[in-house]
C-alpha atoms as a PDB file:
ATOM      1  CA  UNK A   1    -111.016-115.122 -48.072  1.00  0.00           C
ATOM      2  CA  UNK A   2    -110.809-112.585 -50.544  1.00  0.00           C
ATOM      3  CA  UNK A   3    -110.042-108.804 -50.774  1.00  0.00           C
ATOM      4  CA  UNK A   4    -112.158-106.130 -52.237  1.00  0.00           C
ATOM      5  CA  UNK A   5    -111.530-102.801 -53.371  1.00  0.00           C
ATOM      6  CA  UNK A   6    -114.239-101.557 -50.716  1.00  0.00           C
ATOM      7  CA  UNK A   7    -112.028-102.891 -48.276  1.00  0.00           C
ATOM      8  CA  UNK A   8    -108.916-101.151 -49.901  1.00  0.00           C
ATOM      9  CA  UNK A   9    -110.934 -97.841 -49.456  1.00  0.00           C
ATOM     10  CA  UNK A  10    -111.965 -98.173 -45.803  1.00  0.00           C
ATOM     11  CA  UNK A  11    -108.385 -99.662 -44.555  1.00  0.00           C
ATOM     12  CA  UNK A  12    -105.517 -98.532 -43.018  1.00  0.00           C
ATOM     13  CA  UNK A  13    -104.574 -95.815 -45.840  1.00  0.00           C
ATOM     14  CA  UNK A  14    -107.932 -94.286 -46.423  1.00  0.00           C
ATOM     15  CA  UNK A  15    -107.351 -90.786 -45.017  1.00  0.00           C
ATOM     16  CA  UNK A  16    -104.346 -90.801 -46.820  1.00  0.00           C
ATOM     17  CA  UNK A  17    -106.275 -91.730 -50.325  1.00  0.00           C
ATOM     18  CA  UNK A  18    -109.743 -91.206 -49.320  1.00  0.00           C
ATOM     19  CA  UNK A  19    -109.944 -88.443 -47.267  1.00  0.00           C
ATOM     20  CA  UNK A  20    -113.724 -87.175 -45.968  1.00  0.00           C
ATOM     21  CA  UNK A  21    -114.449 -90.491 -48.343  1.00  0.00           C
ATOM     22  CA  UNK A  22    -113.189 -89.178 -51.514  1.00  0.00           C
ATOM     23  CA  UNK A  23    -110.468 -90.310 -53.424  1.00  0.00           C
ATOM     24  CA  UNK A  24    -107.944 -88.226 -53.794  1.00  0.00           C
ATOM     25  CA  UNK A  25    -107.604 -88.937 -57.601  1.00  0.00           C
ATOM     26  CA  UNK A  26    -105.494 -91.254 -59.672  1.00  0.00           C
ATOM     27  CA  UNK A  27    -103.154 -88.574 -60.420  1.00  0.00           C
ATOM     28  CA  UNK A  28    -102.152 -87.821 -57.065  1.00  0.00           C
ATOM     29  CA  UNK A  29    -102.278 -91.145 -55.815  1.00  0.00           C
ATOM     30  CA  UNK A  30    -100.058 -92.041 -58.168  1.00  0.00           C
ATOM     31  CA  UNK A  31     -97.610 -88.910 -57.339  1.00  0.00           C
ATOM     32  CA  UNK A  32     -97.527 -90.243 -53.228  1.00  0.00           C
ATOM     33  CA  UNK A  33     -96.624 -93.525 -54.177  1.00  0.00           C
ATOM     34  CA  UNK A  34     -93.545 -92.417 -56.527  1.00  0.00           C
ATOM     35  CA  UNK A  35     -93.135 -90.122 -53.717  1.00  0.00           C
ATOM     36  CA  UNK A  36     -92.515 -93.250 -51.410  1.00  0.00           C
ATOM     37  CA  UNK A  37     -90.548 -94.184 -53.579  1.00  0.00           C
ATOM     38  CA  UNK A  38     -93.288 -97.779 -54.851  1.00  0.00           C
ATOM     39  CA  UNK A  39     -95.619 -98.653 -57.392  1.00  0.00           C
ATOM     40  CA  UNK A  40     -98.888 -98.829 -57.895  1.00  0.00           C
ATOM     41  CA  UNK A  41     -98.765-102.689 -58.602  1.00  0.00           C
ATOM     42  CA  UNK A  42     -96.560-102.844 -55.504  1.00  0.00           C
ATOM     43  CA  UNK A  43     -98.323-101.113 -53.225  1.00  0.00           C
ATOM     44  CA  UNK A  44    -101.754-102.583 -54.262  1.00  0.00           C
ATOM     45  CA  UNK A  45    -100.470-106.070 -53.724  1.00  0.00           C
ATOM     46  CA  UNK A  46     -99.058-104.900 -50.153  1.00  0.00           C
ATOM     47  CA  UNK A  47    -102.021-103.763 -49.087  1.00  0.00           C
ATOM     48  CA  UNK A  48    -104.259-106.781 -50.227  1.00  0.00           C
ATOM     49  CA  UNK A  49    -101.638-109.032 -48.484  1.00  0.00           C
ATOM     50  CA  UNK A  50    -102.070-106.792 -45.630  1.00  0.00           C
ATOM     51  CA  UNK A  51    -105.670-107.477 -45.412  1.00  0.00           C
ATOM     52  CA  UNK A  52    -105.392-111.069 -46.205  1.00  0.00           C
ATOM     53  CA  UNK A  53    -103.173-111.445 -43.451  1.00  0.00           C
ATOM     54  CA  UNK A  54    -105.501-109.858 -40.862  1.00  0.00           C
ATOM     55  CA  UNK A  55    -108.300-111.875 -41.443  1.00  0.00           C
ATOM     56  CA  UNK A  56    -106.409-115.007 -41.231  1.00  0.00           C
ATOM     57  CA  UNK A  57    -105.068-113.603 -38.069  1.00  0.00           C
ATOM     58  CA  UNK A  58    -108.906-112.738 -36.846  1.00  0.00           C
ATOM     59  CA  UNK A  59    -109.760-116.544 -37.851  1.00  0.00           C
ATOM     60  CA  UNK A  60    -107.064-117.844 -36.025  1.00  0.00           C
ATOM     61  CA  UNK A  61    -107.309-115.439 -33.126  1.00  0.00           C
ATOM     62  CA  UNK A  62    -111.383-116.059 -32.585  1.00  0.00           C
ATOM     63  CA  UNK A  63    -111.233-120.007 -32.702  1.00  0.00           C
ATOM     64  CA  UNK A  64    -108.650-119.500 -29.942  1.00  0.00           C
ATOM     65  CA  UNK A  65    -110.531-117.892 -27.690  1.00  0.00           C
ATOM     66  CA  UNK A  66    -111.323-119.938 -24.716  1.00  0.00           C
ATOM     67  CA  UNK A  67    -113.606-118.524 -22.092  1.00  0.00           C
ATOM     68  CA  UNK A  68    -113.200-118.539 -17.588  1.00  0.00           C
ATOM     69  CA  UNK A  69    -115.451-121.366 -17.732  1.00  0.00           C
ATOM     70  CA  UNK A  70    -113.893-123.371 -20.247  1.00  0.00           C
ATOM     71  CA  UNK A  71    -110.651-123.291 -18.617  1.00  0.00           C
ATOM     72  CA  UNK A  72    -111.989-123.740 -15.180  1.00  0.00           C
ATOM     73  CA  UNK A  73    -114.021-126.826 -16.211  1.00  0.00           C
ATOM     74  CA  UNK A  74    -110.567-128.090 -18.423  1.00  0.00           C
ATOM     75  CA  UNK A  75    -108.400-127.344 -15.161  1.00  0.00           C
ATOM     76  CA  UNK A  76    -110.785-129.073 -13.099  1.00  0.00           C
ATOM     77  CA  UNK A  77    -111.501-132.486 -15.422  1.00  0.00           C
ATOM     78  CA  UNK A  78    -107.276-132.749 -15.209  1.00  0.00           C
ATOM     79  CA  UNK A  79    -106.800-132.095 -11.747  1.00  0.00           C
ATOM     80  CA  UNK A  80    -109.604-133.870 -10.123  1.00  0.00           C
ATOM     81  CA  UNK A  81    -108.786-137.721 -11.279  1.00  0.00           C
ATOM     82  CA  UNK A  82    -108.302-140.062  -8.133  1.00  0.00           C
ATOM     83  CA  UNK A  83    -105.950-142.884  -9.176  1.00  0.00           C
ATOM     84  CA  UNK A  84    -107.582-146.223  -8.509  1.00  0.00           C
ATOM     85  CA  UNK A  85    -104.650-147.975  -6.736  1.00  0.00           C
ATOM     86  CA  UNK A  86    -104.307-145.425  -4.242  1.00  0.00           C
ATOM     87  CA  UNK A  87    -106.871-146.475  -1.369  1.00  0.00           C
ATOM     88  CA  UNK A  88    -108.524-143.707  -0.220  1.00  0.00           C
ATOM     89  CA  UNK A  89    -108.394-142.269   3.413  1.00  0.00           C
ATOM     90  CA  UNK A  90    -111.779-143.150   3.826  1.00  0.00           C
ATOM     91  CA  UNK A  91    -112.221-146.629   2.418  1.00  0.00           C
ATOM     92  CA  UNK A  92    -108.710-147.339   4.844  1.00  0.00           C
ATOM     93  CA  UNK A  93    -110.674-145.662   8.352  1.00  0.00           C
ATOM     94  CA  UNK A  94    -113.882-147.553   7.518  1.00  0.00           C
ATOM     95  CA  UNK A  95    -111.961-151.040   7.366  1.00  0.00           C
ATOM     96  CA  UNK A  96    -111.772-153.348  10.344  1.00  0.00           C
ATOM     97  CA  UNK A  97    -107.747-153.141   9.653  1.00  0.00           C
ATOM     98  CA  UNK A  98    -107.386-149.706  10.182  1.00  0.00           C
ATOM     99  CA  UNK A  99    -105.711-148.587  13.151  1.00  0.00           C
ATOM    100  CA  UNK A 100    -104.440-145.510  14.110  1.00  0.00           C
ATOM    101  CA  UNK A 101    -101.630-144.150  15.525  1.00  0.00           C
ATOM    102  CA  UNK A 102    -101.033-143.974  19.233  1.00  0.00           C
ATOM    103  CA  UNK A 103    -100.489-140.397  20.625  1.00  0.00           C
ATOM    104  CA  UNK A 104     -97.040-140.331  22.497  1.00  0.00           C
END
């Protein structure tokens, strides 16, 4: 993952530097940052962490997606075991010992 300055120019802050897709000028970019009060150096670093932050957040976020059928079949496989010690209603009707209950 890596930044580059085409992504700096089509971020968050280009209408404020790159209005209509032009810069605004090195001069005048310079003169809104001291405005706010940051440096260049500072402010270029916060926006590449920015960026770098976002795509690890897209990585992270898209290999966690899980779709309706993915979570049906994963609800399913853990919800449908039949524990082999517990006969089943079936097997105990079918048997010769089986007998029901007598109505009262």
């Amino acid at each position: 993952m890596r930044n580059c300055a085409d992504e700096l120019q089509h971020g968050r802050y280009a209408q404020v530097f790159f209005p209509e897709g032009k810069f605004i000028g090195q001069d005048e970019y310079e003169a809104r940052l001291r405005q706010a009060d940051i440096s260049v150096p500072e402010f270029e670093q916060e926006v590449k962490s920015e960026i770098l932050f976002d795509k690890l957040r897209n990585l992270v976020t898209a290999s966690a997606a899980v779709t309706d059928a993915e979570v049906r079949k994963e609800f399913e496989r853990r919800n449908s075991k039949v524990s082999s010690t517990t006969p089943s209603l079936a097997k105990m009707i079918c048997s010769k010992a089986f007998i029901p209950p007598m109505p009262s």
